[in-house]
Protein backbone atom coordinates (compact mmCIF):
# COMPACT_ATOMS: atom_id res chain seq x y z
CA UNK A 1 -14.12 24.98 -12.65
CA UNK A 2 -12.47 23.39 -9.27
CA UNK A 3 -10.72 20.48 -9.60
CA UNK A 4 -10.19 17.40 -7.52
CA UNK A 5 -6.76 15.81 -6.72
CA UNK A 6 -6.00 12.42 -5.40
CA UNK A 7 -2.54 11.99 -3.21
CA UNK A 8 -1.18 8.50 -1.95
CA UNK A 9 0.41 8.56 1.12
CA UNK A 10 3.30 6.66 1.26
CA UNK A 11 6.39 7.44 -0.57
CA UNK A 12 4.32 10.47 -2.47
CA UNK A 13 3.09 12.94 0.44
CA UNK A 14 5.22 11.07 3.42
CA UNK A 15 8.61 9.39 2.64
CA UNK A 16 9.02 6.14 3.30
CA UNK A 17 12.46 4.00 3.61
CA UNK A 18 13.73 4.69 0.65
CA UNK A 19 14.05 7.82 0.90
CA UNK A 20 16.49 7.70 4.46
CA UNK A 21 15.38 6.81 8.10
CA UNK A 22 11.99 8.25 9.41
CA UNK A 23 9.40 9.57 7.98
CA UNK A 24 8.12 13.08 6.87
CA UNK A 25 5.57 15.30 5.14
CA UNK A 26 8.22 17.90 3.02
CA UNK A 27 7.22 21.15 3.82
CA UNK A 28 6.74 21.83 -0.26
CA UNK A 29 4.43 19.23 -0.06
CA UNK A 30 2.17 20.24 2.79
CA UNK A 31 2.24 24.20 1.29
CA UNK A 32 1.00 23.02 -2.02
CA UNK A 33 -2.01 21.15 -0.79
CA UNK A 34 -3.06 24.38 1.44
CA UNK A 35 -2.56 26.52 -1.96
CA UNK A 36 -4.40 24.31 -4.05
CA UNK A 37 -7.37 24.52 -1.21
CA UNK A 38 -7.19 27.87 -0.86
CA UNK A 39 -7.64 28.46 -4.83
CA UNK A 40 -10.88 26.50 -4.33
CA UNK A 41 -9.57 22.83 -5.07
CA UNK A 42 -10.26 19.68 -3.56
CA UNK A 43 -8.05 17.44 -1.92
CA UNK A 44 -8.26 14.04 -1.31
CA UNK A 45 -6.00 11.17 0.61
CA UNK A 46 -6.21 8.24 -1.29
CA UNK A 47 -4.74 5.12 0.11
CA UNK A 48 -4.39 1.81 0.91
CA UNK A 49 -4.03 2.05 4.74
CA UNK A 50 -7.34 1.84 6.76
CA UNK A 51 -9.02 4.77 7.81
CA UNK A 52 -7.55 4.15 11.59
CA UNK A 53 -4.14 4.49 9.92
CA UNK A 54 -4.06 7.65 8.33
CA UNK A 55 -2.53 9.23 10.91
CA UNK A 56 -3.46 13.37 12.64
CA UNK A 57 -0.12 14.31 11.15
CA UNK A 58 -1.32 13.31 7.59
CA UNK A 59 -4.45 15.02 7.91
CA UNK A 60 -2.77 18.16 9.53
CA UNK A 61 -1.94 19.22 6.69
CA UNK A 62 -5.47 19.93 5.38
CA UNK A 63 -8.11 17.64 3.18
CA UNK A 64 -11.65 17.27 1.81
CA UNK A 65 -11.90 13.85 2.88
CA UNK A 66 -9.87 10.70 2.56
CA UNK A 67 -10.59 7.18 0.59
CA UNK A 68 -8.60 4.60 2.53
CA UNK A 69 -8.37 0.98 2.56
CA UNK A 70 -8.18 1.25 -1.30
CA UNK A 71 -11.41 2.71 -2.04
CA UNK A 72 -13.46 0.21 0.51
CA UNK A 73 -14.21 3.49 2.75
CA UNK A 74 -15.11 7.52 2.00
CA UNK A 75 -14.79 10.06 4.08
CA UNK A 76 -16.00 14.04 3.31
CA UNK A 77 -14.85 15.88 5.76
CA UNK A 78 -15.36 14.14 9.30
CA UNK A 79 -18.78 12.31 7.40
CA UNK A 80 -17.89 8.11 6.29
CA UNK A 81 -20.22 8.71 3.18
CA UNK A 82 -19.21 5.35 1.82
CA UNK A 83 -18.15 1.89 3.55
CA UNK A 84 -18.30 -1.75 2.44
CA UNK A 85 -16.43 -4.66 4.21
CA UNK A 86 -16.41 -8.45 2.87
CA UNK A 87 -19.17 -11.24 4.34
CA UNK A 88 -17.83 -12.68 7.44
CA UNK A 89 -18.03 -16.06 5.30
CA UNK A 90 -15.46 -15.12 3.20
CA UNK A 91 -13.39 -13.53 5.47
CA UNK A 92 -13.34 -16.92 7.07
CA UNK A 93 -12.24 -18.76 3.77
CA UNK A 94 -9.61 -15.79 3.91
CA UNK A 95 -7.88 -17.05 7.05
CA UNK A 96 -8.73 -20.73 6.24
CA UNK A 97 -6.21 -20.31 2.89
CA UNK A 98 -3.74 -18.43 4.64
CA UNK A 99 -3.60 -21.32 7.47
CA UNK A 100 -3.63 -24.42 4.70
CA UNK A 101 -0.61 -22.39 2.96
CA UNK A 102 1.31 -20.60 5.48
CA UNK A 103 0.94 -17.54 5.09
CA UNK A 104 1.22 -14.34 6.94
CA UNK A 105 -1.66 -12.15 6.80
CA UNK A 106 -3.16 -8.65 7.90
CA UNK A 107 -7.24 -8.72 7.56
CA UNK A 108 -7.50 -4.83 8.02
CA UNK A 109 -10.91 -2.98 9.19
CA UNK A 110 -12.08 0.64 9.52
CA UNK A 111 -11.62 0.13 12.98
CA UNK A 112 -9.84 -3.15 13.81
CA UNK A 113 -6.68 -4.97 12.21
CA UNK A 114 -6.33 -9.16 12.48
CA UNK A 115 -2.42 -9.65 12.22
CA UNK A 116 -2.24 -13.24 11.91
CA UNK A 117 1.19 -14.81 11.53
CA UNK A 118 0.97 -18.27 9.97
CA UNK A 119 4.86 -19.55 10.39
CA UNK A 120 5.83 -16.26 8.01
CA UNK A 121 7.48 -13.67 9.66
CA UNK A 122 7.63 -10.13 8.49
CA UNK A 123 9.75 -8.15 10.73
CA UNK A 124 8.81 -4.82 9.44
CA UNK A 125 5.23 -5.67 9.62
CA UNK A 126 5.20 -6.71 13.70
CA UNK A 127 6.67 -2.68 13.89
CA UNK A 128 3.77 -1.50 12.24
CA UNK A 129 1.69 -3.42 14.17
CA UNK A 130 2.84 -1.92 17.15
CA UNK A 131 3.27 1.45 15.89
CA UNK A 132 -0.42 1.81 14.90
CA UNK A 133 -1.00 -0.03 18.47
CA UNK A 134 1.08 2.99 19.89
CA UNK A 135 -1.34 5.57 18.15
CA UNK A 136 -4.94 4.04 19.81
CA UNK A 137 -5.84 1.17 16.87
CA UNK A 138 -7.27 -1.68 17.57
CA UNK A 139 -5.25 -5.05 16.31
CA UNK A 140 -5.65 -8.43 17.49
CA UNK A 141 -3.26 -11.50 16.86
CA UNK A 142 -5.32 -13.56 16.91
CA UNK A 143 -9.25 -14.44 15.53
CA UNK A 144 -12.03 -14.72 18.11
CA UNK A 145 -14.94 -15.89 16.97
CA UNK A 146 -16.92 -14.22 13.58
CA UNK A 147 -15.21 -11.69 12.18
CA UNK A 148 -14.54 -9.21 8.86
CA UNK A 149 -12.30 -6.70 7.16
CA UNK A 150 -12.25 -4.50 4.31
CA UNK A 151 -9.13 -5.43 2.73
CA UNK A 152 -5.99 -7.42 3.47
CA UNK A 153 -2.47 -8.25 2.80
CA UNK A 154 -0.84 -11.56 2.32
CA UNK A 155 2.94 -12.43 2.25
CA UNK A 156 4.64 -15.80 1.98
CA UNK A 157 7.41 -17.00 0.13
CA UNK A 158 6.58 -17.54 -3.50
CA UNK A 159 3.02 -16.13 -2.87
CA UNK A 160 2.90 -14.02 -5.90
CA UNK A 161 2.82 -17.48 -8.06
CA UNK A 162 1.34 -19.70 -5.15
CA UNK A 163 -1.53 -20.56 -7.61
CA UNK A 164 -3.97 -21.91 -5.67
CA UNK A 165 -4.16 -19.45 -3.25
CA UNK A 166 -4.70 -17.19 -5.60
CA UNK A 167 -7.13 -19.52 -7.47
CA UNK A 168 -9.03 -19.69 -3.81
CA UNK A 169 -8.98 -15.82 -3.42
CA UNK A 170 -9.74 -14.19 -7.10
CA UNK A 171 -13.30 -15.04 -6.58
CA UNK A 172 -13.64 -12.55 -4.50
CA UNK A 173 -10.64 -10.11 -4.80
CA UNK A 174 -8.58 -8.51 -7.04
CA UNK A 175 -4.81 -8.76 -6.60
CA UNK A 176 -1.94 -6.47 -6.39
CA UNK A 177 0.92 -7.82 -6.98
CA UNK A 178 3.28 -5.70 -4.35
CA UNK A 179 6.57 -8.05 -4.48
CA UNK A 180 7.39 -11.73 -4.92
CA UNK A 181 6.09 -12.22 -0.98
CA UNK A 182 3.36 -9.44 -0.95
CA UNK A 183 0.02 -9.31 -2.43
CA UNK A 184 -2.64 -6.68 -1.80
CA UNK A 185 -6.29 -8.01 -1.69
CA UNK A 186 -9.41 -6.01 -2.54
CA UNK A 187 -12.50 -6.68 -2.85
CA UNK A 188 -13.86 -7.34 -6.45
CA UNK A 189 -15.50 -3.89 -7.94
CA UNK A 190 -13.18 -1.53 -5.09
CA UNK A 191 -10.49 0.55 -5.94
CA UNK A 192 -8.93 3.63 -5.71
CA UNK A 193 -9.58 4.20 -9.09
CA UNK A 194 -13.52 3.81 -8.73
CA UNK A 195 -13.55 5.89 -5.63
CA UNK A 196 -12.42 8.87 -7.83
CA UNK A 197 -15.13 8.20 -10.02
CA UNK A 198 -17.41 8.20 -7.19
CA UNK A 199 -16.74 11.43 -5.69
CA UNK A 200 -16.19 13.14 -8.94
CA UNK A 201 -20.04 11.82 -9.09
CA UNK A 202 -20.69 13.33 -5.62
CA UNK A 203 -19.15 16.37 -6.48
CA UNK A 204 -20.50 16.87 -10.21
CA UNK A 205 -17.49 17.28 -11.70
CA UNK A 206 -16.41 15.54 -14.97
CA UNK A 207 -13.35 12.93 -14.65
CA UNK A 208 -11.46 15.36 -16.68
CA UNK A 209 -11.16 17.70 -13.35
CA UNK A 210 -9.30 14.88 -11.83
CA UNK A 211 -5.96 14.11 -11.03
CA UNK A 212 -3.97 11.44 -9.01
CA UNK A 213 -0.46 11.06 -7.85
CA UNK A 214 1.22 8.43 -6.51
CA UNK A 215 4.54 5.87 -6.49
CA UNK A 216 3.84 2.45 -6.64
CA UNK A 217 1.49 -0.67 -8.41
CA UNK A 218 -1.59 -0.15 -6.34
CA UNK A 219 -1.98 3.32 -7.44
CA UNK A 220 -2.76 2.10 -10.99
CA UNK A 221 -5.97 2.17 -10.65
CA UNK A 222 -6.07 5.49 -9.72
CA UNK A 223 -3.82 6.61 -13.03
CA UNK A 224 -6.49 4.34 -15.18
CA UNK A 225 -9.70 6.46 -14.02
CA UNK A 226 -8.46 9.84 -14.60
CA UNK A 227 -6.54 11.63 -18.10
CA UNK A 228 -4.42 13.31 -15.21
CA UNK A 229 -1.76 10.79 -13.56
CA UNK A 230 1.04 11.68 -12.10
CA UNK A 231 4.05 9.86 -10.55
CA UNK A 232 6.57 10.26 -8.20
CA UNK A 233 10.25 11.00 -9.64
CA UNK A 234 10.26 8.16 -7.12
CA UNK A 235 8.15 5.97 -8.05
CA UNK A 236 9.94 4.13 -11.26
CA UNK A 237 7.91 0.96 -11.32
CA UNK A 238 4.62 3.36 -12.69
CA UNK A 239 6.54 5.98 -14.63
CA UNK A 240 5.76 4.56 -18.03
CA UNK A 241 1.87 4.36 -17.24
CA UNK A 242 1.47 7.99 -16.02
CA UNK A 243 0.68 10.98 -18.21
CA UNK A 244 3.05 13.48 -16.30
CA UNK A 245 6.36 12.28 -14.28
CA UNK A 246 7.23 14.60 -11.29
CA UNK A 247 9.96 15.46 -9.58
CA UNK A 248 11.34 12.97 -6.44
CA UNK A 249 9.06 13.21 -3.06
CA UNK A 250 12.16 15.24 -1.21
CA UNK A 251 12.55 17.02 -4.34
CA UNK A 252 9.42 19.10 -4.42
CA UNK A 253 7.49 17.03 -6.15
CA UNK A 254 4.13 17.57 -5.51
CA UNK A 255 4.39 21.24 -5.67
CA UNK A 256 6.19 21.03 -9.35
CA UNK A 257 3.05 18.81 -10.34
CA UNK A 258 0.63 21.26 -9.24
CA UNK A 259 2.00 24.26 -10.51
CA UNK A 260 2.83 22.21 -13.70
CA UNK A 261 -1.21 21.26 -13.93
CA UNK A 262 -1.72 24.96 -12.76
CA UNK A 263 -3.83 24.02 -9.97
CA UNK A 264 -1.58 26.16 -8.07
């Protein structure tokens, strides 16, 4: 029977700063994913970042689809089987708290990003909002009029025990707690973790032919839906909740996880 893998993007199939200045799909990386195809496997992206932000180099390398914007959108193929974005009402009581408390936000959309700064400034986070400007995306800095989002990022100082903002947005989302000054909002019920249960679904295969990889907090969901997690040598913070610990991301290891699960 096929099975179906899951892959992160950042710091599992593309470095990211830790790993040295600029970032890169290993070669390793990008030969094991065509093997694993070839052999008859799926493969999946499964991230965070918007659809709009998964960039041609990414998918260059050769998928079944990708779940993005932390399993608020599906894609099979070049078909967006799946979608859901949050009521433009509570989008609005999203920017309302993050004006009231200061803090810096990025509402992001299948198709358009709201980078709102709110007296917080991130200055890695005005370079991705130009880089992603730079590839054809649509942000605006400021809001005009009604508007909505699938997911969204907050940062402030403090903001992972800024109580009630968070008591204003668990309603509605569940929280990842990224750092001290980062949180990761998703809407209540989404996840990476429930979009593997969903395509397993659409593809009829048991959870059992599933397996996710990935390096950081928000990829526990993924490791809690499927026996078959595996994390980055890089990715300390989740070692101890995985069920198979890699090799590092310039190390090889995706390939070593793949041949070490035998899907190639």
């Amino acid at each position: 029977m096929r099975k179906i893998v899951f892959f992160d993007v950042d710091g599992t199939i593309v470095t990211d700063a830790s790993q040295g200045e600029g970032k890169y799909i290993p070669e390793s990386c990008k030969r094991a994913i065509r093997k694993a195809r070839e052999k008859g496997n799926l493969c999946f992206v499964n991230s965070g970042r918007p659809y709009m932000n998964v960039e041609k180099y990414i998918m260059d390398i050769g998928f079944d689809g990708v779940v993005s914007g932390c399993g608020t959108n599906i894609h099979v193929g070049d078909e967006d089987i799946f979608h859901v974005s949050v009521e433009a009402s509570v989008a609005q009581k999203c920017y309302d708290a993050c004006k009231k408390h200061g803090i810096t936000a990025f509402f992001e959309g299948r198709d358009r990003t709201y980078y709102i700064e709110n007296g917080y400034h991130v200055p890695w986070l005005e370079e991705f909002a130009l880089q992603i400007e730079a590839q054809g995306s649509d942000v605006r800095r400021e809001i005009d009029g009604e508007f909505t989002f699938d997911k969204f990022c907050a940062f402030g100082e403090g903001i992972a025990s800024a109580a009630e903002f968070r008591e204003a947005m668990e309603e509605h989302f569940s929280i990842i707690v990224r750092d001290d000054t980062f949180l990761e909002l998703v809407p209540k019920g989404y996840s990476k973790g429930e979009a593997i249960k969903r395509l397993c679904r659409y593809y009829n295969l048991p959870i059992e032919q599933s397996y996710a990889i990935g390096d950081s907090l928000n990829d526990l969901d993924m490791f809690y839906a499927t026996p078959n997690s595996i994390a980055m040598g890089n990715g300390k913070a989740i070692h101890e909740y995985a069920s198979f610990v890699t090799r590092d991301i310039t190390d090889d290891g995706i390939e070593f996880a793949l041949k070490h699960f035998n899907i190639i």
